[in-house]
Protein backbone atom coordinates (compact mmCIF):
# COMPACT_ATOMS: atom_id res chain seq x y z
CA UNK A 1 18.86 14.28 -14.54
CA UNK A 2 21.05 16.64 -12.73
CA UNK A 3 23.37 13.88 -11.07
CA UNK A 4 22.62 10.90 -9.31
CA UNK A 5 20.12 10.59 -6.57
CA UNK A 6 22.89 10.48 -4.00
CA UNK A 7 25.00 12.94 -5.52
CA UNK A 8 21.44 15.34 -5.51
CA UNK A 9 20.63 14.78 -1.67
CA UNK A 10 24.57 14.99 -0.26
CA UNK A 11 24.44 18.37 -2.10
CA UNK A 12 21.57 19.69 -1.49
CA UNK A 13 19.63 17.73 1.69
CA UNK A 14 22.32 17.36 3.88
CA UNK A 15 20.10 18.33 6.86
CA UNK A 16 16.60 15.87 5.45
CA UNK A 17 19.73 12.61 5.48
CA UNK A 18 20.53 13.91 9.08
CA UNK A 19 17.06 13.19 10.19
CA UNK A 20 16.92 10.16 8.08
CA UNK A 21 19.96 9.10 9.66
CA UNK A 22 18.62 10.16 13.46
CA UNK A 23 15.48 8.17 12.98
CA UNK A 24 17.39 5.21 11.40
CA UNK A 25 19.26 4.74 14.46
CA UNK A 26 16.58 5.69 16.67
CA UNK A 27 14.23 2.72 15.09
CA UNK A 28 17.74 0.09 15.29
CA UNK A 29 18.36 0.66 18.65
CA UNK A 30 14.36 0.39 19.91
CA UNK A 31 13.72 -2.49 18.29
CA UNK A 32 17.40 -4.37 18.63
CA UNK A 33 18.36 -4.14 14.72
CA UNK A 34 16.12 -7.50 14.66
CA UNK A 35 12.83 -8.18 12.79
CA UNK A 36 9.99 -9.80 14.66
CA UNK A 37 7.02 -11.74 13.19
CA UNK A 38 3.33 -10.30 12.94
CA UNK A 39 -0.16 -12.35 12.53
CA UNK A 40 0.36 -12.97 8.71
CA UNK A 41 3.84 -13.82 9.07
CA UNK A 42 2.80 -17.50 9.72
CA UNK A 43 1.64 -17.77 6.27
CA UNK A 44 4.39 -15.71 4.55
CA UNK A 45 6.85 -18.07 5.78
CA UNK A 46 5.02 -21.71 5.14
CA UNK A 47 4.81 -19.89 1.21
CA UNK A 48 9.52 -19.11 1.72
CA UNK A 49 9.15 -22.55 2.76
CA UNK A 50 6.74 -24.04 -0.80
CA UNK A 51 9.23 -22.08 -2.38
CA UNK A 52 12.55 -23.67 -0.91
CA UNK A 53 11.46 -26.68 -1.92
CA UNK A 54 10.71 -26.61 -5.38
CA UNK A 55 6.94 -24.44 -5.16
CA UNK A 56 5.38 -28.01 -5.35
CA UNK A 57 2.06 -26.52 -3.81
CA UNK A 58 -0.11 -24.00 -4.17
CA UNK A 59 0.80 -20.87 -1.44
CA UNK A 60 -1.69 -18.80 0.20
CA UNK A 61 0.46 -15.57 -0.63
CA UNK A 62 2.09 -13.98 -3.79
CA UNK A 63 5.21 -15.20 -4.33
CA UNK A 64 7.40 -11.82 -3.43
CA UNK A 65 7.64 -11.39 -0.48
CA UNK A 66 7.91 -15.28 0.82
CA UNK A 67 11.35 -15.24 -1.99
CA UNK A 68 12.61 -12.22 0.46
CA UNK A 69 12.60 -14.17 3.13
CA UNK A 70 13.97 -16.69 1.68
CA UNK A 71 16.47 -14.92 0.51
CA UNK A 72 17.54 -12.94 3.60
CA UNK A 73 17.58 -16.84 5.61
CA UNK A 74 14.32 -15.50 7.48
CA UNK A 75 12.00 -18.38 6.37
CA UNK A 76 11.82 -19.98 9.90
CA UNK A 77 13.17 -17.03 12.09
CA UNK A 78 13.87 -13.41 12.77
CA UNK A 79 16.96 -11.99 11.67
CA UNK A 80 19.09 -9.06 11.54
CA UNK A 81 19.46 -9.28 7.78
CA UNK A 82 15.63 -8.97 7.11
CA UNK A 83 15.51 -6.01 9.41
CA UNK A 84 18.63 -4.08 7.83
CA UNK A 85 17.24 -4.88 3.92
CA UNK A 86 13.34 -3.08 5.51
CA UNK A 87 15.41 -0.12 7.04
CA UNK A 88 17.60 0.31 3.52
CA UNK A 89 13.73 0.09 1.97
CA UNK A 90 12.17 2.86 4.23
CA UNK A 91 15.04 5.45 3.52
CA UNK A 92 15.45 4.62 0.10
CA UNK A 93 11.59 6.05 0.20
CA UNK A 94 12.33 9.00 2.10
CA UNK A 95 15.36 9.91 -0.14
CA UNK A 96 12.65 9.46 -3.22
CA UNK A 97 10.35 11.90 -1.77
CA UNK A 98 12.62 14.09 -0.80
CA UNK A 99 14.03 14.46 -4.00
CA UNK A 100 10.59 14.75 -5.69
CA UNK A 101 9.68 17.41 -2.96
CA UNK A 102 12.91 20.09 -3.82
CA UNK A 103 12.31 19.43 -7.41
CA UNK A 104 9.35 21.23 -7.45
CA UNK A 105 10.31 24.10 -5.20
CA UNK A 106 9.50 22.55 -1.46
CA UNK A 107 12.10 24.37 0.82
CA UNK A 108 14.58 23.31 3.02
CA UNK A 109 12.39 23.72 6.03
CA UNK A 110 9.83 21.71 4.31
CA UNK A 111 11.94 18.93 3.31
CA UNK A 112 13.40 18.29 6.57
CA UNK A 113 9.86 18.37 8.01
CA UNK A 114 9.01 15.58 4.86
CA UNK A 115 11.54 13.40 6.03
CA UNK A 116 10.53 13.69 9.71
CA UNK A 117 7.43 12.54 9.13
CA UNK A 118 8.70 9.66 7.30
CA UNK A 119 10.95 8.79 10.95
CA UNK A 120 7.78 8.70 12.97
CA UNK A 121 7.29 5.13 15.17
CA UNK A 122 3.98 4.22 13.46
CA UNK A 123 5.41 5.05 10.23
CA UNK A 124 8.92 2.93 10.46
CA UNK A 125 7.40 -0.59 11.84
CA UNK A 126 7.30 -1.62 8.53
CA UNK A 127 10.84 -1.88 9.41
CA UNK A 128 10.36 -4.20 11.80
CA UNK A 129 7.79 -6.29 10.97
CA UNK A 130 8.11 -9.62 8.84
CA UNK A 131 5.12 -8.61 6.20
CA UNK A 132 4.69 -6.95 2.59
CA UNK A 133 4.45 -3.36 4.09
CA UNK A 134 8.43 -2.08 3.75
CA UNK A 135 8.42 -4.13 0.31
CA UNK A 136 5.47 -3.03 -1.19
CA UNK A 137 6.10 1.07 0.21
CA UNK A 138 9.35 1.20 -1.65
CA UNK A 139 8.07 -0.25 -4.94
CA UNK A 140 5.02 2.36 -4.86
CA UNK A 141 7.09 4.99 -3.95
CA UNK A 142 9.28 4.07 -6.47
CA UNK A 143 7.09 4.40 -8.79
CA UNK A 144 5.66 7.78 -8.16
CA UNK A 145 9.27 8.98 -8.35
CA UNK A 146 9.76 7.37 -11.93
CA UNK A 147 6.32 8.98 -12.84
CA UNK A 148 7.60 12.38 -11.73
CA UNK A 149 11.21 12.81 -12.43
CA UNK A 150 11.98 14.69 -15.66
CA UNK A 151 12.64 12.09 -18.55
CA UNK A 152 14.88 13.39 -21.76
CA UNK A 153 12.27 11.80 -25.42
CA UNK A 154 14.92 9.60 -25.88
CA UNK A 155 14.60 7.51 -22.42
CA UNK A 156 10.71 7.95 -22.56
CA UNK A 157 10.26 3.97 -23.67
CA UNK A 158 12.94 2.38 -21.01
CA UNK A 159 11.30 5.19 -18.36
CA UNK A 160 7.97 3.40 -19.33
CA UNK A 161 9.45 -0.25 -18.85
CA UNK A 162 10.50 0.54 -15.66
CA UNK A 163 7.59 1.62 -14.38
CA UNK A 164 5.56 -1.46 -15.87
CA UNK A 165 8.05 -3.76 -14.30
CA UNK A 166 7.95 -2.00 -11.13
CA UNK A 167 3.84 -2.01 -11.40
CA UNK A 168 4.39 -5.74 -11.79
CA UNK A 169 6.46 -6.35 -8.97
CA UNK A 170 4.13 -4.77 -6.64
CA UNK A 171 1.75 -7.03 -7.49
CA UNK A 172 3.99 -10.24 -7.08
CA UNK A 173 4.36 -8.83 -3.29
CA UNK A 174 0.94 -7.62 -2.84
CA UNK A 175 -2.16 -8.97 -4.95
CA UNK A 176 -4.09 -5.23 -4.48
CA UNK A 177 -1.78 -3.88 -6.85
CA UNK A 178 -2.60 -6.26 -9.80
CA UNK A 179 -4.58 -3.42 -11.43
CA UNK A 180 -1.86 -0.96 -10.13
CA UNK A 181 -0.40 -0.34 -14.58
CA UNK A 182 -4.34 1.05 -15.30
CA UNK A 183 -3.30 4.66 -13.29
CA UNK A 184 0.31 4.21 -14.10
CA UNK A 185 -0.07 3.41 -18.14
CA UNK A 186 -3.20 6.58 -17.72
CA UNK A 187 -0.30 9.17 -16.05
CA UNK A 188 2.55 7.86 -17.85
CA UNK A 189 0.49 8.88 -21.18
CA UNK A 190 -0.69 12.36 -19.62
CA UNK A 191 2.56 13.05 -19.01
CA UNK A 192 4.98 11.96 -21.42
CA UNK A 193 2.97 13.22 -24.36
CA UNK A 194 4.87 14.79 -27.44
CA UNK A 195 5.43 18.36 -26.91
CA UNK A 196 4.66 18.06 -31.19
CA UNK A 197 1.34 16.46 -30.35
CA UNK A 198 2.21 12.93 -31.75
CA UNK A 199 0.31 10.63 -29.47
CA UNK A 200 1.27 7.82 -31.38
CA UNK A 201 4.96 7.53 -28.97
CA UNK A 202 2.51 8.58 -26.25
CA UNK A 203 0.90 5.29 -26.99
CA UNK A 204 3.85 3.33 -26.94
CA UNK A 205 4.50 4.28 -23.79
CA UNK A 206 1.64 3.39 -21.96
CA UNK A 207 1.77 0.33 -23.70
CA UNK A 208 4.88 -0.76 -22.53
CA UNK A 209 3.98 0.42 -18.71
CA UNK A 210 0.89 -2.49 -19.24
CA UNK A 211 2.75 -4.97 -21.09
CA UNK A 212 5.04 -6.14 -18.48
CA UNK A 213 2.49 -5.87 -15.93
CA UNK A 214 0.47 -8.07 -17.64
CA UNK A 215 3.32 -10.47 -18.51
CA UNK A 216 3.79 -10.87 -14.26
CA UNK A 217 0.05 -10.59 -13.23
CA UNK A 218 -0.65 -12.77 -16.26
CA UNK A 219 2.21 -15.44 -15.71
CA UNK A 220 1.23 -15.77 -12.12
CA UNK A 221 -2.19 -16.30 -12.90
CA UNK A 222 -2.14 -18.96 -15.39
CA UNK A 223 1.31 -20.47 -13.63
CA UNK A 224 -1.45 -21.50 -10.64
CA UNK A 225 -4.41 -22.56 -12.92
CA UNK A 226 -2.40 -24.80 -14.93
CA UNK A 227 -0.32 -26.46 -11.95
CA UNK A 228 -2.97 -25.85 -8.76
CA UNK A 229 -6.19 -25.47 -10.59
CA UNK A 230 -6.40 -21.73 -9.13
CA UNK A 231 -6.26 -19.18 -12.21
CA UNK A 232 -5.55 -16.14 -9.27
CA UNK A 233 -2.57 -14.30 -7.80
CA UNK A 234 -3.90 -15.98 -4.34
CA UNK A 235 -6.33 -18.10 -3.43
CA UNK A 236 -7.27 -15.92 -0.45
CA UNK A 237 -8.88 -13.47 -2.51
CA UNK A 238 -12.45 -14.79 -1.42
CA UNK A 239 -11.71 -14.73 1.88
CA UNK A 240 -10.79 -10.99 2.08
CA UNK A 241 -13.19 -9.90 0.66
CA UNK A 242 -16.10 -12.01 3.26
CA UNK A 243 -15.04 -9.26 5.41
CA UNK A 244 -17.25 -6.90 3.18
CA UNK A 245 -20.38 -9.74 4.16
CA UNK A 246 -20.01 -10.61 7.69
CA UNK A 247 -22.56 -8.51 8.90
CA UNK A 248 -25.47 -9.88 6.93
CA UNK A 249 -23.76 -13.98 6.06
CA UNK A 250 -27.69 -14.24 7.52
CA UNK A 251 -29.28 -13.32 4.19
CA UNK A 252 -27.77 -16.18 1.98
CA UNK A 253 -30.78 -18.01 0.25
CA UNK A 254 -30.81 -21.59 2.23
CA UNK A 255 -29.45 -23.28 -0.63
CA UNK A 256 -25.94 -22.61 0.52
CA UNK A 257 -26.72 -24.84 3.94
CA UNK A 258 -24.73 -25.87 5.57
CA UNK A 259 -22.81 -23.64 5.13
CA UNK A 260 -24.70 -20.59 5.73
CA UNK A 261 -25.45 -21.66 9.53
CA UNK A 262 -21.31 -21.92 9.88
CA UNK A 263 -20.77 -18.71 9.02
CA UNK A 264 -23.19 -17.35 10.74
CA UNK A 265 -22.11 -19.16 13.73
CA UNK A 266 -18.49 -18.69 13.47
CA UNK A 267 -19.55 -14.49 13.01
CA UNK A 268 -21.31 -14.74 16.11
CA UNK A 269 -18.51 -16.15 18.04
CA UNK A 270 -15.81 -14.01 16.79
CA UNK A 271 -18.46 -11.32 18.45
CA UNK A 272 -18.45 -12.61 21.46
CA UNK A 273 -14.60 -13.12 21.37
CA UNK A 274 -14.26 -9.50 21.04
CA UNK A 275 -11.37 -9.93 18.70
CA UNK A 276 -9.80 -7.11 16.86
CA UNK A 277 -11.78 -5.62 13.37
CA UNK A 278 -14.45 -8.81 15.19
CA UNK A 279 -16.45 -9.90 13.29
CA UNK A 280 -14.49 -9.04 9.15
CA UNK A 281 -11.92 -11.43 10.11
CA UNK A 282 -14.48 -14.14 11.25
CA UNK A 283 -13.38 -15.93 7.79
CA UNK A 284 -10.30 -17.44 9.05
CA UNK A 285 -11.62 -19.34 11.74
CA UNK A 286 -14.40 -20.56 9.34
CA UNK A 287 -12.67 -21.76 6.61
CA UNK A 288 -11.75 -25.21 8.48
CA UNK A 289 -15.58 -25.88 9.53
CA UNK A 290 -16.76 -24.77 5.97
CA UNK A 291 -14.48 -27.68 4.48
CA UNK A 292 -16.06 -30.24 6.65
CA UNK A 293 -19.80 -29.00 5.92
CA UNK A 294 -19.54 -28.55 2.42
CA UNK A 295 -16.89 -31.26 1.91
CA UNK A 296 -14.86 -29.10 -0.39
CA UNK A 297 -11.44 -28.26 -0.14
CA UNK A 298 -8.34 -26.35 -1.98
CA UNK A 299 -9.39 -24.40 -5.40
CA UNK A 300 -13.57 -26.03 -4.95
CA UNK A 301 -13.96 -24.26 -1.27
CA UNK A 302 -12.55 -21.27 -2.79
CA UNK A 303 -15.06 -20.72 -5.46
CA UNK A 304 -17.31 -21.62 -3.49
CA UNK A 305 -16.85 -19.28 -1.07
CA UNK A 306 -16.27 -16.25 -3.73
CA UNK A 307 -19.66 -17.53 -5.22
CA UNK A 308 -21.13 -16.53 -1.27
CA UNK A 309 -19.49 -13.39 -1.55
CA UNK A 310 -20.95 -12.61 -4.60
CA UNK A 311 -24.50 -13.44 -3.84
CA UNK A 312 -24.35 -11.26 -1.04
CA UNK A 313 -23.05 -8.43 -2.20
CA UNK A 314 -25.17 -8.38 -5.34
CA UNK A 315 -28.14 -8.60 -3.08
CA UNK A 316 -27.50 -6.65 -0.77
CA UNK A 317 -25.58 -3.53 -2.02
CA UNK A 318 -26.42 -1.12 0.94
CA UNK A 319 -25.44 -3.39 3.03
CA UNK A 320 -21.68 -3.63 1.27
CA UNK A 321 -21.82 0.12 1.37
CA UNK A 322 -21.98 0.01 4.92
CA UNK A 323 -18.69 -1.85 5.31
CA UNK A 324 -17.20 -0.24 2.81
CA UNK A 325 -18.04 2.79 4.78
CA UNK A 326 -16.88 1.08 8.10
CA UNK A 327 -13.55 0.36 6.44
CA UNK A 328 -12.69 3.94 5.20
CA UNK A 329 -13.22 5.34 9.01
CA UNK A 330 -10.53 2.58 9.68
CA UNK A 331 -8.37 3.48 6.87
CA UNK A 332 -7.57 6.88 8.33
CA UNK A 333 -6.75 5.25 12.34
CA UNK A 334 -3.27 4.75 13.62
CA UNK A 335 -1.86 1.67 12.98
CA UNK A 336 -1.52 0.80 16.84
CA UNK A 337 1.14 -2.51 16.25
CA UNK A 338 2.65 -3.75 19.65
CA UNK A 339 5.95 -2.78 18.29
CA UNK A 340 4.64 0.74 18.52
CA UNK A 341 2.57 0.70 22.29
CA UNK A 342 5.80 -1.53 23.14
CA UNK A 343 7.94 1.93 23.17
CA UNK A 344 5.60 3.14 26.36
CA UNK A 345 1.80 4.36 26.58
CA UNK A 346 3.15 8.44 26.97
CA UNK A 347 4.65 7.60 23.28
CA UNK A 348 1.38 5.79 21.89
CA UNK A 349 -0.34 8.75 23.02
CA UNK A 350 1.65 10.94 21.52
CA UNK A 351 1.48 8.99 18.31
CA UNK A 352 -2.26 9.00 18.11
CA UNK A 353 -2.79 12.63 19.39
CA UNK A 354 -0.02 14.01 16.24
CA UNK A 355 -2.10 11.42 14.35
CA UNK A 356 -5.22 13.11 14.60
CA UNK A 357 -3.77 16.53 14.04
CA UNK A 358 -2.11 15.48 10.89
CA UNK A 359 -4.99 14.18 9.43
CA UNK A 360 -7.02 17.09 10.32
CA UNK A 361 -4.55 19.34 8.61
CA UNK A 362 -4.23 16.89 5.74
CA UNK A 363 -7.68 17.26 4.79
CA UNK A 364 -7.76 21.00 5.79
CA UNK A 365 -4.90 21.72 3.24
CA UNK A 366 -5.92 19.87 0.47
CA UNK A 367 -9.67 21.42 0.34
CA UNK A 368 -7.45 24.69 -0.50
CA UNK A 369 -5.88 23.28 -3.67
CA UNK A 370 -8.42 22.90 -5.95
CA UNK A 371 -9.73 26.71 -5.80
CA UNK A 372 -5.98 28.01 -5.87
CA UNK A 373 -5.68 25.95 -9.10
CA UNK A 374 -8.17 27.24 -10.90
CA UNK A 375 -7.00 30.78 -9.76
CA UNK A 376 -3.47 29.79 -11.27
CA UNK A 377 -2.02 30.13 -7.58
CA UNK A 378 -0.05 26.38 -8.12
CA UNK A 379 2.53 25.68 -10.15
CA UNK A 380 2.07 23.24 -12.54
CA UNK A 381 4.97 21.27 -11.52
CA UNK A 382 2.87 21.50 -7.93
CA UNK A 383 -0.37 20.28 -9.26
CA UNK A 384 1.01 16.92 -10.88
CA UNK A 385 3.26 15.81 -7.83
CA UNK A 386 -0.34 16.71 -5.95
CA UNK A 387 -2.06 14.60 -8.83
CA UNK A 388 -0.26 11.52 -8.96
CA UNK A 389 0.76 10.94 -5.20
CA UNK A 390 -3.59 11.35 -4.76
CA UNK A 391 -3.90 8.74 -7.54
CA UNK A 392 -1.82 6.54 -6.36
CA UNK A 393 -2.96 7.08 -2.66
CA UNK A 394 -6.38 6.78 -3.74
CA UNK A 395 -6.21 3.22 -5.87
CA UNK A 396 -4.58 1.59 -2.89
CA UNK A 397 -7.17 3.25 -0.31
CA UNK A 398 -9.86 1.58 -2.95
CA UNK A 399 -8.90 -1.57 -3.47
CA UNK A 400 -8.10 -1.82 0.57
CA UNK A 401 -11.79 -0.57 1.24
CA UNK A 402 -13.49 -2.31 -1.55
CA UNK A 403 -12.12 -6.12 -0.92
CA UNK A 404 -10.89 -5.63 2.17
CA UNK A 405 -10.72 -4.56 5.83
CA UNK A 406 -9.52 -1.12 5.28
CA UNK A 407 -7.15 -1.93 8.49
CA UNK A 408 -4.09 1.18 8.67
CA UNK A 409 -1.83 -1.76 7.99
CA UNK A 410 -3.16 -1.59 4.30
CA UNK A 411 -2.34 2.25 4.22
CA UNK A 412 1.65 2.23 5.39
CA UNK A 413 2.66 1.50 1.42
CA UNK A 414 1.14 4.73 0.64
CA UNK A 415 2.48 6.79 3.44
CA UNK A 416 5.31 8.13 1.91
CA UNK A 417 2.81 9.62 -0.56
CA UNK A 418 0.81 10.62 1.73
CA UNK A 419 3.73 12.76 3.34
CA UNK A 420 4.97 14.13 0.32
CA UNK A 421 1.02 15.56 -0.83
CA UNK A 422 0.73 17.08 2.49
CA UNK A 423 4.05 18.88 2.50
CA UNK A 424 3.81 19.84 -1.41
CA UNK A 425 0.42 21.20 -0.43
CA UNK A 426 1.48 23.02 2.07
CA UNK A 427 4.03 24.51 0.41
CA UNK A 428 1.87 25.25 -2.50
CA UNK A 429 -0.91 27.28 -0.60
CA UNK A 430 1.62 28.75 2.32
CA UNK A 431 2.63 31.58 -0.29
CA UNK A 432 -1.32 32.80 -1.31
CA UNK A 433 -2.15 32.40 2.73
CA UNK A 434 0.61 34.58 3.66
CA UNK A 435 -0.11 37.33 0.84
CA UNK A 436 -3.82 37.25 2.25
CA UNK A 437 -2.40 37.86 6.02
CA UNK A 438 -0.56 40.52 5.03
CA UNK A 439 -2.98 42.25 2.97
CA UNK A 440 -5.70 41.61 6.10
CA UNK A 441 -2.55 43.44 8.19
């Protein structure tokens, strides 16, 4: 492995920790080293609380990141601690992609520019913010790094564990990566195959990436069905993914009154309230006034309301399209948090101006890969860090478009990626560009 990560970096990144270090200090000092709560942090800290006190209940969210909170003493407040253990998170994920970056060939230049992209405002208030993002970021990148990093035969099975374990805890901190060990167990085979062609270790391996995945996503599962009568990870799973159905609740066959006329009714007024992602999130405010129509309540309201879903979207599949649609365009905006527009409007600006360039120049680069691979202009080492950071970008930009709002917040665990793709990309077409520049000269 060439030394330890730290060892690796001191040597060889000294300038990448600088900025690291710069934009570590810059994030303590504009948001007072202290974390602050968010809209779901209500519910993350009544689940601490369930937990504290025996997890007599059934909680609305997974239990990991409620057990952080508990941990850190932020279960009814903000603290220091909580915002210090999300800071150690974030550049643990820059050092990760940093080292994955000069392992296959990124430059200095390049890696410095990787870990300033990592320091940006709207990228660190995950550091600040009492929610899954920091946790759930540093367990994905995580486990791109122990997809990527060279394994010796010998430590292929414990290199396989780790990343089932790590798929697993992802999930216990956010339920969208339940199904995270399918693309992990599918790479982990690609790329730890026998160099002799025996796939049968090959299998193995994949097979221990899904078992303890299933062992956590499993364990969860049946731990609520047998206790709460609620065989899921969360019992809000329904009630994400009504913000695929708001916009036609009105086609529900009129055997679901009452209930049809109070979602409709509660969608209209979250129109006229002119709330933000109006009217996806309409469910929330419904959920009360659908318990006294339909006098269900607990596990019952929540099938009942996934049943809803269901009709809908089976019966009107354009019509999901369409939000799935609306939900990718949404995907791809700044993630405009008040702890963000708090550091001054010339700053948001800025933000959402480098924003828009970036992802211009994201999707610019990339369309250049695929014809330089077939050309053999990529390294291979190139083309799999470009492989699996897509993946894994892609299966949480799925699961956050398919079942739910597709909001930027959903995007931040994948950012890292994201960064590290569009700097290996670069760095992969800059040498062809500037052979065809001089040739043109």
């Amino acid at each position: 492995m060439q030394g330890g990560l730290a060892q690796r970096l001191w040597q060889r990144d000294r300038w990448a920790l600088g900025v690291i270090a710069i934009g570590s200090f810059g994030a303590t000092v504009a948001w007072r080293g202290i974390s602050r709560p968010m809209a779901d942090t209500v519910s993350y800290r009544a689940g601490a609380v369930v937990l504290q006190h025996g997890w007599h209940s059934l909680t609305d969210r997974t239990p990991g990141y409620p057990a952080i909170l508990v941990i850190t003493g932020s279960a009814d407040r903000s603290t220091h601690v909580l915002f210090f253990l999300q800071l150690a998170m974030h550049i643990l994920c820059a050092c990760l992609m940093v080292d994955i970056a000069r392992q296959v060939g990124v430059g200095r230049t390049g890696r410095v520019i990787l870990a300033a992209l990592l320091q940006a405002p709207v990228v660190m208030i995950r550091v600040v913010y009492e929610g899954t993002e920091a946790t759930s970021a540093v367990l994905l990148t995580l486990l791109c790094w122990l997809l990527l990093r060279p394994v010796e035969p010998g430590h292929r099975l414990r290199r396989a564990l780790a990343v089932g374990i790590t798929c697993g805890a992802s999930a216990m901190v956010r339920p969208t990566f339940a199904l995270l060990f399918v693309p992990a167990a599918i790479i982990g085979y690609l790329l730890w195959r026998d160099p002799d062609g025996q796939r049968r270790r090959s299998w193995t391996a994949a097979g221990l990436v899904v078992l303890p995945s299933l062992i956590l996503v499993g364990g969860l599962m049946a731990l609520n069905g047998v206790r709460f009568d609620s065989p899921s990870l969360t019992p809000l799973a329904a009630y994400h993914l009504s913000s695929r159905t708001s916009p036609y609740v009105e086609n529900l066959p009129l055997s679901y009154e009452p209930a049809r006329s109070v979602l409709i009714r509660e969608r209209d007024r979250a129109l006229l309230r002119g709330e933000s992602n109006a009217p996806a999130n309409f469910i929330w405010h419904a959920r009360p006034a659908l318990a006294r129509a339909t006098g269900l309540k607990g596990p019952a309201l929540d099938r009942y309301v996934m049943r809803m879903d269901i009709e809908l979207i089976v019966h009107n599949p354009f019509g999901y399209l369409d939000t799935v649609k609306t939900a990718s365009v949404n995907y791809t905006n700044l993630d405009s948090q008040p702890a963000v527009l708090g550091l001054g409007r010339p700053a948001a600006w800025t933000q959402e101006a480098l924003h828009q360039l970036l992802l211009v120049l994201f999707f610019g680069v990339l369309a250049l890969v695929p014809g330089l691979a077939l050309a053999r202009k990529i390294s291979p080492a190139m083309l799999r860090v470009l492989a699996v950071g897509l993946i894994l970008s892609v299966y949480t930009a799925g699961v956050s478009v398919l079942v739910e709002t597709g909001t930027a917040r959903l995007r931040s665990p994948s950012e890292p990626i994201l960064a590290l793709v569009f700097v290996v990309a670069i760095s992969a077409v800059r040498p062809t560009l500037a052979g065809l520049r001089r040739d043109h000269c």
